[in-house]
N, C-alpha and C. Protein backbone atom coordinates (compact mmCIF):
# COMPACT_ATOMS: atom_id res chain seq x y z
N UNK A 1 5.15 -28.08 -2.10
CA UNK A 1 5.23 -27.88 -3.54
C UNK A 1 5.92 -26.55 -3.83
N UNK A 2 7.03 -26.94 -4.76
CA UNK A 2 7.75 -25.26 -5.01
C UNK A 2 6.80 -24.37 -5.99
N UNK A 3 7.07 -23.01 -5.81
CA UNK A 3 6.36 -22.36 -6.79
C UNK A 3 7.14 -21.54 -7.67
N UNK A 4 6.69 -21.52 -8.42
CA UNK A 4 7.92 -20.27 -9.28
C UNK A 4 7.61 -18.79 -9.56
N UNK A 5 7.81 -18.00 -10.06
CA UNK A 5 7.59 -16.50 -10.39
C UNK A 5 6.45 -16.50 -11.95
N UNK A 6 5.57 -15.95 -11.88
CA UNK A 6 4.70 -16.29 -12.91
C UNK A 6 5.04 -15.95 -14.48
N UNK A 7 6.34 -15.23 -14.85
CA UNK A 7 7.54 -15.25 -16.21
C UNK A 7 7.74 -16.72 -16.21
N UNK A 8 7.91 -17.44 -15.19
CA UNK A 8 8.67 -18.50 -15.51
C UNK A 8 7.60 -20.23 -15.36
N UNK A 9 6.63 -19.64 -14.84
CA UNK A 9 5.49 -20.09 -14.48
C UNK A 9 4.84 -21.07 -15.87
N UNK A 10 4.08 -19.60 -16.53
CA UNK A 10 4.02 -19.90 -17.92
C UNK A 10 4.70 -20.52 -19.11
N UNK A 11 5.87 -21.04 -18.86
CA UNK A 11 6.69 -21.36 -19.35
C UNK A 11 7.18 -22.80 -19.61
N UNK A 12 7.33 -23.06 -17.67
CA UNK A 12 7.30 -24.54 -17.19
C UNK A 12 6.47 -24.69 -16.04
N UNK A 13 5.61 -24.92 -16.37
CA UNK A 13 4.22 -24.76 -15.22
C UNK A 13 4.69 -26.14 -14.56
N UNK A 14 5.50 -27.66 -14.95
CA UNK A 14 5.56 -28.68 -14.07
C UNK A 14 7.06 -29.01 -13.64
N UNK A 15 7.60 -27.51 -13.64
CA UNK A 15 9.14 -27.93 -13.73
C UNK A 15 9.43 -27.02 -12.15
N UNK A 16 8.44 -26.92 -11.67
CA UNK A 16 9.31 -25.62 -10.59
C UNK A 16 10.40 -26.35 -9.70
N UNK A 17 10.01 -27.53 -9.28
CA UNK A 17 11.03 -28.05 -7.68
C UNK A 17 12.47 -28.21 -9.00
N UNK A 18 12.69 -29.08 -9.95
CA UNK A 18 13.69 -29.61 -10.92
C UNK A 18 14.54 -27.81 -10.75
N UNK A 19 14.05 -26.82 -11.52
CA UNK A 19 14.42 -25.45 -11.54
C UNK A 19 14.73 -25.01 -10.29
N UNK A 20 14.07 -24.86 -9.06
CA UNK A 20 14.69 -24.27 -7.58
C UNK A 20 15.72 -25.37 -7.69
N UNK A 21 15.96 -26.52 -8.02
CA UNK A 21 17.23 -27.39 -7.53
C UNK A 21 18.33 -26.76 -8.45
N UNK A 22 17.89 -26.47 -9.84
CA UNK A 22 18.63 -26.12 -10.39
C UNK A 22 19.94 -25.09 -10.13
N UNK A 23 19.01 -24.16 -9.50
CA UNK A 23 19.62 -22.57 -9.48
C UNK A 23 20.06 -23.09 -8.03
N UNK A 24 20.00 -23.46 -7.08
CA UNK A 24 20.82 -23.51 -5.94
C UNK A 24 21.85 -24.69 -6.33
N UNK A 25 21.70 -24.86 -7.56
CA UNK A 25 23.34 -26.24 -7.72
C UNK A 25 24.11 -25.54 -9.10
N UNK A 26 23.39 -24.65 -9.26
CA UNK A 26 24.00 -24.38 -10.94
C UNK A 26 24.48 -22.69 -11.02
N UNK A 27 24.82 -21.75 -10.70
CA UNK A 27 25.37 -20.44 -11.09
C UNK A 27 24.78 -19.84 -12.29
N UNK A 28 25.37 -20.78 -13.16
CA UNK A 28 24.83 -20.62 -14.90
C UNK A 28 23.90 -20.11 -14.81
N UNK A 29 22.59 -21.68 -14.57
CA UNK A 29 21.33 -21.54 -14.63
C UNK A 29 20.71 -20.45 -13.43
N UNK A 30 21.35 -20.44 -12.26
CA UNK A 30 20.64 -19.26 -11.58
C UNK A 30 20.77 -17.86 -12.00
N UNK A 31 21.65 -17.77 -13.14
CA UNK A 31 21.82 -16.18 -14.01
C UNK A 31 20.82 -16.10 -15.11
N UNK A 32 20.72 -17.49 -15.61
CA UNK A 32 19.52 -17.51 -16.64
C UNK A 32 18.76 -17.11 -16.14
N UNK A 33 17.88 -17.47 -14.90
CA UNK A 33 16.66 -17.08 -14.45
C UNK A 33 16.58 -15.75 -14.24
N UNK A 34 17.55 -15.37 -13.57
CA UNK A 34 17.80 -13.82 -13.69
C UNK A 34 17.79 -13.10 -14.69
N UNK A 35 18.57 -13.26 -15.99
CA UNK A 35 18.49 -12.99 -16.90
C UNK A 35 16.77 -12.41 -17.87
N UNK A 36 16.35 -14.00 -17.77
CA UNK A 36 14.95 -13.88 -18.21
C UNK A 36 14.23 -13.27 -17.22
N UNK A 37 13.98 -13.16 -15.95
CA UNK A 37 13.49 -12.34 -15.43
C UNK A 37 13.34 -11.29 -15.82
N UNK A 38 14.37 -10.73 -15.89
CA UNK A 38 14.98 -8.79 -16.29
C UNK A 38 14.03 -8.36 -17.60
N UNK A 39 14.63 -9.65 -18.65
CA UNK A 39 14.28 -9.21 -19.74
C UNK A 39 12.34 -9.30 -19.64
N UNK A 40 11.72 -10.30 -19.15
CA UNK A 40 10.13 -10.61 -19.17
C UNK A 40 9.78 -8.75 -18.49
N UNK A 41 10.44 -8.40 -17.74
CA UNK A 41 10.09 -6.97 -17.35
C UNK A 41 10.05 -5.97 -18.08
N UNK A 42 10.99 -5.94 -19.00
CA UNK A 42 11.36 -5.30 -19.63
C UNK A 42 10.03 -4.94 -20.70
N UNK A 43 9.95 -6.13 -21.37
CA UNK A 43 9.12 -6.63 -21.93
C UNK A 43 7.49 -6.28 -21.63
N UNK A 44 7.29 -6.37 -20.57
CA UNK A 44 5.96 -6.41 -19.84
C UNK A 44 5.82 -4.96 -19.58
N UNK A 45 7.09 -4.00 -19.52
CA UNK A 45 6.34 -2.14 -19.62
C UNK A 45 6.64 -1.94 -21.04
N UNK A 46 6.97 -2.22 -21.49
CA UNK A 46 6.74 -2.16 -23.56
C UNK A 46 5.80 -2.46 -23.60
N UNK A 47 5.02 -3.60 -23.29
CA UNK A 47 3.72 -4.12 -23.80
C UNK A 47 2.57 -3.29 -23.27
N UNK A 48 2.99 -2.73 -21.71
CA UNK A 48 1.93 -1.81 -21.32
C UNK A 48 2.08 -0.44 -21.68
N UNK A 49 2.81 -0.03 -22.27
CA UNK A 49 3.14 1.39 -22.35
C UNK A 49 3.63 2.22 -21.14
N UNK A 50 4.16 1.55 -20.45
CA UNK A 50 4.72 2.31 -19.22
C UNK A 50 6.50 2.47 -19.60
N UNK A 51 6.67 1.84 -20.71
CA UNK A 51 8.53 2.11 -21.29
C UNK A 51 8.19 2.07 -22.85
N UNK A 52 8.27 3.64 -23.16
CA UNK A 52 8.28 3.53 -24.52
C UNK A 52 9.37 2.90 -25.50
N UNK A 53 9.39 2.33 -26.40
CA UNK A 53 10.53 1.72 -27.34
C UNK A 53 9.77 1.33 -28.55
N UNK A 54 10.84 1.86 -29.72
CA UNK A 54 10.56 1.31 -30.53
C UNK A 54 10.01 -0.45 -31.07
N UNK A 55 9.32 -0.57 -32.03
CA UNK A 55 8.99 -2.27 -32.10
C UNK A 55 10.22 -2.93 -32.57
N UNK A 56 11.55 -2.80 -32.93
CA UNK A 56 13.01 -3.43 -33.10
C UNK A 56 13.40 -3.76 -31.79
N UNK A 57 12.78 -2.76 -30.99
CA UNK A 57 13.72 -2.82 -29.41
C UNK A 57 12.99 -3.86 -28.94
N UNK A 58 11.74 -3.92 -28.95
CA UNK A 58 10.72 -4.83 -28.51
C UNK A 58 10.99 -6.35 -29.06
N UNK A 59 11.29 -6.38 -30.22
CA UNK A 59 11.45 -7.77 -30.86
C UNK A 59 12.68 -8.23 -30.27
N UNK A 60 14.20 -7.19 -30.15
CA UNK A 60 15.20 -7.99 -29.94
C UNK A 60 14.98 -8.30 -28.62
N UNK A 61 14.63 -7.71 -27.64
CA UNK A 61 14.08 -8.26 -26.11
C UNK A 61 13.47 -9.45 -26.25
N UNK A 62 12.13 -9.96 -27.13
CA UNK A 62 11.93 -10.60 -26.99
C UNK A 62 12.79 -12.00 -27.52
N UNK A 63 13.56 -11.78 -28.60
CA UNK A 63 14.60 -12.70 -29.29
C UNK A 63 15.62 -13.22 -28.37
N UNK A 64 15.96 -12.14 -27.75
CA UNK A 64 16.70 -12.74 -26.16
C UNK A 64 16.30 -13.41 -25.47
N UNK A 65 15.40 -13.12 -24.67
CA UNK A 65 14.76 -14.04 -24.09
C UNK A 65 13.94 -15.46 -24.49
N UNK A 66 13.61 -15.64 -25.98
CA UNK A 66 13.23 -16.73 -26.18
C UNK A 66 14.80 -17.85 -26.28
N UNK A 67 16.09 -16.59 -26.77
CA UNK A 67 17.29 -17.53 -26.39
C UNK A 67 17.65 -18.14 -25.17
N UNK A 68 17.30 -17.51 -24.12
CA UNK A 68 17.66 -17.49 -22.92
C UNK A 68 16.15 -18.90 -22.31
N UNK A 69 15.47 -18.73 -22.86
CA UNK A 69 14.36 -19.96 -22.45
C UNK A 69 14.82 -21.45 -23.05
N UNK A 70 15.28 -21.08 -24.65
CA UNK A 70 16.00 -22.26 -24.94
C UNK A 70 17.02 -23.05 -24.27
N UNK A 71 17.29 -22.01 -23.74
CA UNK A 71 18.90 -22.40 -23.21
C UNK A 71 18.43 -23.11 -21.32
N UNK A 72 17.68 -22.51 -21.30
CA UNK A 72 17.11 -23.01 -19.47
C UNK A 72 15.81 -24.65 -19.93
N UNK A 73 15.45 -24.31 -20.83
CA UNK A 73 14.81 -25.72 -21.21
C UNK A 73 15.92 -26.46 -21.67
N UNK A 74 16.68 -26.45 -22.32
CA UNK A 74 17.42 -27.45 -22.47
C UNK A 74 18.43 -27.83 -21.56
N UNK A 75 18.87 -27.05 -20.09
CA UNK A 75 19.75 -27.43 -19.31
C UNK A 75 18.30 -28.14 -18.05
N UNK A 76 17.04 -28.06 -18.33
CA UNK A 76 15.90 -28.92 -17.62
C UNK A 76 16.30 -30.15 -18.39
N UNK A 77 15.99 -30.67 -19.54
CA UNK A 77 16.15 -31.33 -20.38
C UNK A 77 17.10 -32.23 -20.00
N UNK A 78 18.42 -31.93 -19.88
CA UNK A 78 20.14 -32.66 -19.75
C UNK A 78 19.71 -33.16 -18.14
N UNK A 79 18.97 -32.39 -17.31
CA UNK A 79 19.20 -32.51 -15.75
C UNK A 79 17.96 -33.74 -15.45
N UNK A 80 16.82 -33.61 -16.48
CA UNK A 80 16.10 -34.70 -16.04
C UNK A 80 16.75 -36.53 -17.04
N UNK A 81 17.32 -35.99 -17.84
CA UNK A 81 18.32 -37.06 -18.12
C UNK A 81 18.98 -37.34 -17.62
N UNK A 82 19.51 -36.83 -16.32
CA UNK A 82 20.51 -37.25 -15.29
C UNK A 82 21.88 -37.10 -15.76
């Protein structure tokens, strides 16, 4: 059973093997994951106070990344449609 990184976990808790196929057939999608990775970090020392930022900086991080989830659910989406 594949597992995923727990950013991405929460996200698509029944999608991990579909996603590892993804990113070893797709470039795109293996930058998305990267992508959202970076940013869930980012994110996650804002929320703890270990990276101070304003709450604008905080929102557009998170606005990114909910783009960047859209965009990786919907290329799950197209791929389990075959």
């Amino acid at each position: 059973m594949a597992t995923l990184p727990h950013d991405l976990e929460e996200e698509f808790p029944d999608k991990a093997e579909l996603i590892q196929r993804l990113e070893g057939e797709n470039a795109h999608f293996a930058n998305l994951l990267t992508k959202n990775h970076t940013l869930w970090k980012e994110i996650q020392q804002i929320q703890k106070g270990i990276q101070p930022a304003e709450d604008e900086a905080l929102e557009t991080l998170e606005k990114q990344r909910l783009a960047v989830l859209d965009e990786i659910a919907a290329m799950l989406a197209q791929a389990e449609r075959g």
